[in-house]
PDB file of N, CA and C in Angstrom:
ATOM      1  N   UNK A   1      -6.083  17.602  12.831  1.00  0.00           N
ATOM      2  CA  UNK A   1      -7.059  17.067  13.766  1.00  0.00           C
ATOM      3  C   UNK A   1      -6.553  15.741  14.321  1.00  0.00           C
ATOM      4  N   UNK A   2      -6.951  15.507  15.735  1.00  0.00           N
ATOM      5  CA  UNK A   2      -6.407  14.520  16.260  1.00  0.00           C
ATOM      6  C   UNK A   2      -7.625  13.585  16.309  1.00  0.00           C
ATOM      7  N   UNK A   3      -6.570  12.016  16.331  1.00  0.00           N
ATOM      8  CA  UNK A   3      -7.696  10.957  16.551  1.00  0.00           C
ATOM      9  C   UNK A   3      -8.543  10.578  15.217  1.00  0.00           C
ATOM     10  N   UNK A   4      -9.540  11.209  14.384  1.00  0.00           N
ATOM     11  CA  UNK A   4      -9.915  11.125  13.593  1.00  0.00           C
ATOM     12  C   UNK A   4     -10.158  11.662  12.619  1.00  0.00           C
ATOM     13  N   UNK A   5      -9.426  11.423  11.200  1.00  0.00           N
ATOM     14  CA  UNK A   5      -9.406  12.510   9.967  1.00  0.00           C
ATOM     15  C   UNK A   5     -10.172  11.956   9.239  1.00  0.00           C
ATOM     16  N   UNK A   6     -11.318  12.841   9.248  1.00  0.00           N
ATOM     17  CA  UNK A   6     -12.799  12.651   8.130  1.00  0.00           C
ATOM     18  C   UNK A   6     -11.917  12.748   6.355  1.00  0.00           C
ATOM     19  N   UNK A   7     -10.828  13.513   6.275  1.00  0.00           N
ATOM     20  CA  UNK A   7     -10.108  13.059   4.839  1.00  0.00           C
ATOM     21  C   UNK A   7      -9.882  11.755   4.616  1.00  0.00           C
ATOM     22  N   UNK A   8      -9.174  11.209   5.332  1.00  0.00           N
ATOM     23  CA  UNK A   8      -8.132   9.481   5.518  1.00  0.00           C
ATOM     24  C   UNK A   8      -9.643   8.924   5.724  1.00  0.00           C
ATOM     25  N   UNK A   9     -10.751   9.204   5.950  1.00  0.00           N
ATOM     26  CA  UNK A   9     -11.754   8.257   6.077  1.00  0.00           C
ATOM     27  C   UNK A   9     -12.709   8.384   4.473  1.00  0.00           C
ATOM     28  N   UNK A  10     -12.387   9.080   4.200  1.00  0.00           N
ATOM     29  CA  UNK A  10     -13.130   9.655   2.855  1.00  0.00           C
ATOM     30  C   UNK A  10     -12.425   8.566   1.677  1.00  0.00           C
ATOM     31  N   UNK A  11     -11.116   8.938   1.844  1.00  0.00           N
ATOM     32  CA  UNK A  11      -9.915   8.323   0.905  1.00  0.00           C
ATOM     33  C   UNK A  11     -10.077   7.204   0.712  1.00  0.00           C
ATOM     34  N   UNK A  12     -10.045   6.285   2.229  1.00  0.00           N
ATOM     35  CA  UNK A  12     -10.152   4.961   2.873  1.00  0.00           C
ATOM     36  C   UNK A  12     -11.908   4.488   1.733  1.00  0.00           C
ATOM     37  N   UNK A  13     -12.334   5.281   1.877  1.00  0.00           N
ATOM     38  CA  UNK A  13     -14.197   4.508   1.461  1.00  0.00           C
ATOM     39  C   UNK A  13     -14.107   4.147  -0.324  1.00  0.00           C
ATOM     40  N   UNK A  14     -13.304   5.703  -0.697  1.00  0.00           N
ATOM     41  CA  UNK A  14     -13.229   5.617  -1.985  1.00  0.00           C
ATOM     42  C   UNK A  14     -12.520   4.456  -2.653  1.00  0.00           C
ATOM     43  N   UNK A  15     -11.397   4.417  -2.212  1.00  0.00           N
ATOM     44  CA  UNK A  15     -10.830   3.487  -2.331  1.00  0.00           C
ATOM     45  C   UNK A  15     -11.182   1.741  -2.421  1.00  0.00           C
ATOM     46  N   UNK A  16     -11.909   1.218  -1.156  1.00  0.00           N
ATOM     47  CA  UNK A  16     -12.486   0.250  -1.094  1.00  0.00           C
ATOM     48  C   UNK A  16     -13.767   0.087  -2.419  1.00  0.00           C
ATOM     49  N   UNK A  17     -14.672   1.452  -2.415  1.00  0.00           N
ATOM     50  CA  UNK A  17     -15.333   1.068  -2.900  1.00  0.00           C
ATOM     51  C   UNK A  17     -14.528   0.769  -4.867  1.00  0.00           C
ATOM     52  N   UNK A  18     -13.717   1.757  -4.730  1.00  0.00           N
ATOM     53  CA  UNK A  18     -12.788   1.052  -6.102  1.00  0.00           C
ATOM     54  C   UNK A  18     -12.638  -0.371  -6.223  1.00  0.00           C
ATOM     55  N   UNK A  19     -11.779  -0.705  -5.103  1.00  0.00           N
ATOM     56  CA  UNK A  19     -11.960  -2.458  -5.029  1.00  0.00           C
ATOM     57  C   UNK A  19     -12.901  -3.296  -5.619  1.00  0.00           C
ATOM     58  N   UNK A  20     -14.151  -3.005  -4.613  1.00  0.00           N
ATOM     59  CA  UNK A  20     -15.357  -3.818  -5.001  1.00  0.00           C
ATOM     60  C   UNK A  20     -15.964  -3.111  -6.525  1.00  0.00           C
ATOM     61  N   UNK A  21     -15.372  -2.433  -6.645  1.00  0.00           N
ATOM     62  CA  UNK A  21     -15.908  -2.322  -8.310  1.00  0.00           C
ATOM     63  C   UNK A  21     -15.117  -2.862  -9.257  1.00  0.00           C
ATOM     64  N   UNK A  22     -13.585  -3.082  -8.998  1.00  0.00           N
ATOM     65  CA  UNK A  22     -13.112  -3.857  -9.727  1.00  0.00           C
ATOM     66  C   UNK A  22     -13.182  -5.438  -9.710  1.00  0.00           C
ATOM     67  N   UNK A  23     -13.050  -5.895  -8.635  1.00  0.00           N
ATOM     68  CA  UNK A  23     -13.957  -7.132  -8.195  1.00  0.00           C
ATOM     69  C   UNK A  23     -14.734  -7.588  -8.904  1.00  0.00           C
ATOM     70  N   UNK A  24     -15.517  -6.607  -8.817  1.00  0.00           N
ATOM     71  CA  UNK A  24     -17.256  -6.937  -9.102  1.00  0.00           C
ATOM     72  C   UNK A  24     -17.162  -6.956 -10.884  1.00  0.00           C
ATOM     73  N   UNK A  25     -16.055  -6.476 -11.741  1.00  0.00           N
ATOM     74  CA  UNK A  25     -16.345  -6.702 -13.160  1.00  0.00           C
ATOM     75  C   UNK A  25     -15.365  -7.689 -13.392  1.00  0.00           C
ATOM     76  N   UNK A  26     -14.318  -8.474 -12.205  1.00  0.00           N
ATOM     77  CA  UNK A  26     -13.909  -9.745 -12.642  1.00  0.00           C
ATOM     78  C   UNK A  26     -14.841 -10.841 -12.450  1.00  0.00           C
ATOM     79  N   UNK A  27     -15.545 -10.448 -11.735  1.00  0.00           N
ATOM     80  CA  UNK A  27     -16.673 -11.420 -11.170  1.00  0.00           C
ATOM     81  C   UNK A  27     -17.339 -11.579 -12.067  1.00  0.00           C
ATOM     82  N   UNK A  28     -18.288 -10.557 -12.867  1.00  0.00           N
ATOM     83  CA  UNK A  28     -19.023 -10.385 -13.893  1.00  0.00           C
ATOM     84  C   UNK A  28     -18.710 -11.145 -15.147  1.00  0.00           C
ATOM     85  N   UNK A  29     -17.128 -11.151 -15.452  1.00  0.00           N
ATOM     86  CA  UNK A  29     -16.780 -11.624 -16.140  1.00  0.00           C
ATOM     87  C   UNK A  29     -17.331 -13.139 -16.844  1.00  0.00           C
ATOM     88  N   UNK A  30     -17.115 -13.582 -15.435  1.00  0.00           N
ATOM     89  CA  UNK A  30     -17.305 -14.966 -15.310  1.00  0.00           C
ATOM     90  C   UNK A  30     -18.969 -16.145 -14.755  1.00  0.00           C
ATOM     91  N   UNK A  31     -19.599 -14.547 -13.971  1.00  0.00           N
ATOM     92  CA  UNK A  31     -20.942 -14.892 -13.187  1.00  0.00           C
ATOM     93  C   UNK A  31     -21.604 -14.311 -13.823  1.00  0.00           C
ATOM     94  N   UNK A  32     -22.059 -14.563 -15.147  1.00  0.00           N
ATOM     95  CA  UNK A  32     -23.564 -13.716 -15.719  1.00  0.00           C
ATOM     96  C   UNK A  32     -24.660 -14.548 -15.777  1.00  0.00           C
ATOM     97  N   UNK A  33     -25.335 -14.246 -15.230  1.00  0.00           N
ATOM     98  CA  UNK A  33     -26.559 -14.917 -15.176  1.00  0.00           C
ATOM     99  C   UNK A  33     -28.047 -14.427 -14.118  1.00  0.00           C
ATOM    100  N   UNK A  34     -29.263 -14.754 -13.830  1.00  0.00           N
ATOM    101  CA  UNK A  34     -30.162 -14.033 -13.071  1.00  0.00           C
ATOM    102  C   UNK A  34     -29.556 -14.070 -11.551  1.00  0.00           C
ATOM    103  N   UNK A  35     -29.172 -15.062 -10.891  1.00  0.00           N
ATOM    104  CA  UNK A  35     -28.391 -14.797  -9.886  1.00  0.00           C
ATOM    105  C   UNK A  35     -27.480 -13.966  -9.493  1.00  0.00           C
ATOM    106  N   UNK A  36     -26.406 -13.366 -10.605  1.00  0.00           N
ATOM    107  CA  UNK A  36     -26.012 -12.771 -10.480  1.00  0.00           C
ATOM    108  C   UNK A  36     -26.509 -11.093 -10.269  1.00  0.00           C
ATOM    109  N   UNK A  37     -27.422 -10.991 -11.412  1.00  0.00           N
ATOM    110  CA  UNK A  37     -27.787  -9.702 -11.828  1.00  0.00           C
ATOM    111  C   UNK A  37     -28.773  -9.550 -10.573  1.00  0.00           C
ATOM    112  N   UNK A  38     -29.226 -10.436 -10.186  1.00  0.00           N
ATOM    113  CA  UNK A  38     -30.152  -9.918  -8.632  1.00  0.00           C
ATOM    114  C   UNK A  38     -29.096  -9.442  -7.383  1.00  0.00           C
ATOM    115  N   UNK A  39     -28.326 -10.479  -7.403  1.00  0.00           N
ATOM    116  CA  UNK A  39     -27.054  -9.800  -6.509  1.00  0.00           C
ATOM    117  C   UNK A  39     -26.946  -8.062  -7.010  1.00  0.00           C
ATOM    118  N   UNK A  40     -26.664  -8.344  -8.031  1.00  0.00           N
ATOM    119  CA  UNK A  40     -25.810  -7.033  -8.500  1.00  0.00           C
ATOM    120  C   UNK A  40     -26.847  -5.701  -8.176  1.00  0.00           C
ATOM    121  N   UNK A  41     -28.352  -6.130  -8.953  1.00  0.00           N
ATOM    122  CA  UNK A  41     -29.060  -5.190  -8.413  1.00  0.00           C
ATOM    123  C   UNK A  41     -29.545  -5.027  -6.863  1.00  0.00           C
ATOM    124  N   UNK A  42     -29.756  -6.381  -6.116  1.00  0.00           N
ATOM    125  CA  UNK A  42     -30.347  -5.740  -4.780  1.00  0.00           C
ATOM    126  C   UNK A  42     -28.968  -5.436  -4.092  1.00  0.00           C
ATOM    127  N   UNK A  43     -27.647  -5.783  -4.102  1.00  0.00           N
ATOM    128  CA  UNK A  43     -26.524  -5.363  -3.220  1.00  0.00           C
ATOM    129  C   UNK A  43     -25.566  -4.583  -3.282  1.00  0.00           C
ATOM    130  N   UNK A  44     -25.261  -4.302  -5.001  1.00  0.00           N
ATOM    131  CA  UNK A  44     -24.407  -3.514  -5.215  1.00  0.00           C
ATOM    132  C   UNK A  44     -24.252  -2.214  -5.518  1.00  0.00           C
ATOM    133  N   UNK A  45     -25.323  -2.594  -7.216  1.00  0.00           N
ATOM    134  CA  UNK A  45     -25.662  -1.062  -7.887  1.00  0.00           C
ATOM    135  C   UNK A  45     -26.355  -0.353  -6.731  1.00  0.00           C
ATOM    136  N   UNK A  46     -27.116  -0.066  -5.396  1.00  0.00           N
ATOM    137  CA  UNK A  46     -27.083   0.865  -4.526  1.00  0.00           C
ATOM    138  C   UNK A  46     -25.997   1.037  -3.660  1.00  0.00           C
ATOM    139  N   UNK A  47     -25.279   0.850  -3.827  1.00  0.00           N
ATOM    140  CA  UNK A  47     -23.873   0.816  -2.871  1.00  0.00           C
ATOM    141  C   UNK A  47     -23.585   2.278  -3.862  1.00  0.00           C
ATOM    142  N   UNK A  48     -23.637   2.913  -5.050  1.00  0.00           N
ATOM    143  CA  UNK A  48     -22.985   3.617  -5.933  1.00  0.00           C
ATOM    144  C   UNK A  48     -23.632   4.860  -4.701  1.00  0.00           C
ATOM    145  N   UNK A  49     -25.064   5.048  -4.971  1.00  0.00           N
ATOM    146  CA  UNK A  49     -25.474   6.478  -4.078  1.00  0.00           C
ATOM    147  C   UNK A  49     -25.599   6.580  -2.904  1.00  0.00           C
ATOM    148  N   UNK A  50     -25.287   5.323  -2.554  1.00  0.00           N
ATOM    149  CA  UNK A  50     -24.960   5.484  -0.870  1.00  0.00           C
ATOM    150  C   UNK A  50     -23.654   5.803  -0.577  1.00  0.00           C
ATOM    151  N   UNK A  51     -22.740   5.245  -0.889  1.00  0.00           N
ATOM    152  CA  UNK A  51     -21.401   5.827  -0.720  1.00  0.00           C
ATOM    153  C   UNK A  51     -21.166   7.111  -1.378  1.00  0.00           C
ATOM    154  N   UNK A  52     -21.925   7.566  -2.125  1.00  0.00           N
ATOM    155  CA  UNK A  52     -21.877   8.739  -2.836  1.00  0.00           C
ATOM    156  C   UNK A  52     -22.457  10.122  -1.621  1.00  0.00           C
ATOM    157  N   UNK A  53     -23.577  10.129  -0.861  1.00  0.00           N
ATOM    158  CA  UNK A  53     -23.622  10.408   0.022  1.00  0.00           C
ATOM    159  C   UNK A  53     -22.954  10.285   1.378  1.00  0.00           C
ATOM    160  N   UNK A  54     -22.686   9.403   1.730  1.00  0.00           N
ATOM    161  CA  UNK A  54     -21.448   9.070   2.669  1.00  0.00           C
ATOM    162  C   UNK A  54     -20.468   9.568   2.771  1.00  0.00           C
ATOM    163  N   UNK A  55     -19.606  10.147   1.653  1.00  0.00           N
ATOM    164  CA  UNK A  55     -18.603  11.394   0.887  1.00  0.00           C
ATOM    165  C   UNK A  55     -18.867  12.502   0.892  1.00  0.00           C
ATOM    166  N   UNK A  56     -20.236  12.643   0.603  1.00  0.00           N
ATOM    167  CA  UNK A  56     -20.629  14.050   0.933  1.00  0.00           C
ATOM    168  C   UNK A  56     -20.561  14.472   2.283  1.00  0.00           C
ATOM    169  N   UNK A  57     -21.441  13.803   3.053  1.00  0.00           N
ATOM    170  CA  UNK A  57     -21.752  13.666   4.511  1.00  0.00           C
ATOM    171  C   UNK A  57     -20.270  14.010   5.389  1.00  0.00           C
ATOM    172  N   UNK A  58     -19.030  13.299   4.704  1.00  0.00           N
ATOM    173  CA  UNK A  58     -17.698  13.046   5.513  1.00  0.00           C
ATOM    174  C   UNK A  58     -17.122  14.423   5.314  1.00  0.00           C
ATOM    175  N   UNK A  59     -17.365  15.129   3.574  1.00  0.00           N
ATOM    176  CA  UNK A  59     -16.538  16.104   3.374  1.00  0.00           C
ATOM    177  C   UNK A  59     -17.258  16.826   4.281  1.00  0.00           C
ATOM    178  N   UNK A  60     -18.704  17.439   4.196  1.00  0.00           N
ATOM    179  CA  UNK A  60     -19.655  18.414   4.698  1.00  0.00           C
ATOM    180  C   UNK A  60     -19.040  18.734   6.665  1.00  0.00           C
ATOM    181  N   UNK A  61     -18.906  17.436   6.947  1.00  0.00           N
ATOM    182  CA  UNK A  61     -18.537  17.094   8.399  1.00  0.00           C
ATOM    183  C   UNK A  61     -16.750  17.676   8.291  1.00  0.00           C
ATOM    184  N   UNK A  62     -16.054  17.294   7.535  1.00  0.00           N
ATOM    185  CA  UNK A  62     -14.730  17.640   7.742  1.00  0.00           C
ATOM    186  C   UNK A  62     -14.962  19.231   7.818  1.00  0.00           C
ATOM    187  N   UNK A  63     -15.548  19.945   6.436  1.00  0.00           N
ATOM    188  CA  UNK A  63     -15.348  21.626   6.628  1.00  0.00           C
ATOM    189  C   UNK A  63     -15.864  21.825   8.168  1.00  0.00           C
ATOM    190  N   UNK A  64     -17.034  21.226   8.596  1.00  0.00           N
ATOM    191  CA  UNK A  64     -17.733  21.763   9.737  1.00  0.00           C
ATOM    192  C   UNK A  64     -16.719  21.741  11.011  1.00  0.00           C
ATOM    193  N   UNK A  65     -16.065  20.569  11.029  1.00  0.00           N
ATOM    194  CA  UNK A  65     -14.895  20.754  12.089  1.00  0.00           C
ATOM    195  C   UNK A  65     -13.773  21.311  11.494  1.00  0.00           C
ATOM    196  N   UNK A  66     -13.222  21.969  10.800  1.00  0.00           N
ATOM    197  CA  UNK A  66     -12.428  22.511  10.685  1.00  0.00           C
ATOM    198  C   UNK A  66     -12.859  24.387  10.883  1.00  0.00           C
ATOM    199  N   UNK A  67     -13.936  24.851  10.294  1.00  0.00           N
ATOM    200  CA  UNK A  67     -14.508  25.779  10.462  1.00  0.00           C
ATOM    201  C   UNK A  67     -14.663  25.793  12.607  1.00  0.00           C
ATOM    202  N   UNK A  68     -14.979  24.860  13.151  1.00  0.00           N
ATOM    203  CA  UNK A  68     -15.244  24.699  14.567  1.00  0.00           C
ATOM    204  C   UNK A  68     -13.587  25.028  14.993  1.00  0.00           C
ATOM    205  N   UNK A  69     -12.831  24.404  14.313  1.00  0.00           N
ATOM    206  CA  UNK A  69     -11.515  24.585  14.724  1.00  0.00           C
ATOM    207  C   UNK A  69     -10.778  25.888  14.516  1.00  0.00           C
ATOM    208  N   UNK A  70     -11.145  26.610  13.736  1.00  0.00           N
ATOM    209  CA  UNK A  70     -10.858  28.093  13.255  1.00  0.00           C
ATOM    210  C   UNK A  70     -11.577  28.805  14.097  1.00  0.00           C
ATOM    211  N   UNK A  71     -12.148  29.080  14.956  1.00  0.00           N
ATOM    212  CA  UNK A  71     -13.702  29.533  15.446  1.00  0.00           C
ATOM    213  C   UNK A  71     -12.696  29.384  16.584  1.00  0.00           C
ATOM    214  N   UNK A  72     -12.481  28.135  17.560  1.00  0.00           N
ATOM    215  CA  UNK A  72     -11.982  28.195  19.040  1.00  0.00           C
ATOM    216  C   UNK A  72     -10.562  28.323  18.782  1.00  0.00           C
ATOM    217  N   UNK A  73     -10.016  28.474  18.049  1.00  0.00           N
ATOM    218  CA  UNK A  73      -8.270  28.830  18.117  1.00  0.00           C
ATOM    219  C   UNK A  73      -8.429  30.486  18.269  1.00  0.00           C
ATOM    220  N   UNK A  74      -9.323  30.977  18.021  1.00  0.00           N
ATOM    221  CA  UNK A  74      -9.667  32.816  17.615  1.00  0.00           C
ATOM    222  C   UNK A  74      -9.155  33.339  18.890  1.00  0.00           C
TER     223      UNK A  74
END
């Protein structure tokens, strides 16, 4: 597929969100406290099922254009 690969964008999310999870337990390391844990709960810990859907959403969308792409090559 040209222009935009819903894989390399999938990869790309997972990835980052690896980052900020490793980040986030050097951070921890050092930032425990109610400030923190409000961060953690209002900004982060939902970042887990949102990007978790977001993956879904990207794969669900990749089969759909690829299935679209099998369909008009016929």
């Amino acid at each position: 597929m040209r222009g935009c690969d819903p894989t390399t964008i999938a990869a790309k999310l997972e990835m980052a969100k690896e980052a900020l999870d490793h980040a986030g337990s050097e951070v921890a390391s050092q930032w425990d406290d109610a400030t923190h844990r409000s961060f953690d709960g209002q900004f982060l810990a939902p970042l887990d099922a949102k990007v978790k859907r977001a993956l879904e959403a990207i794969r669900h969308l990749a089969e759909s254009i690829a299935k679209a792409e099998g369909e008009c090559s016929e």
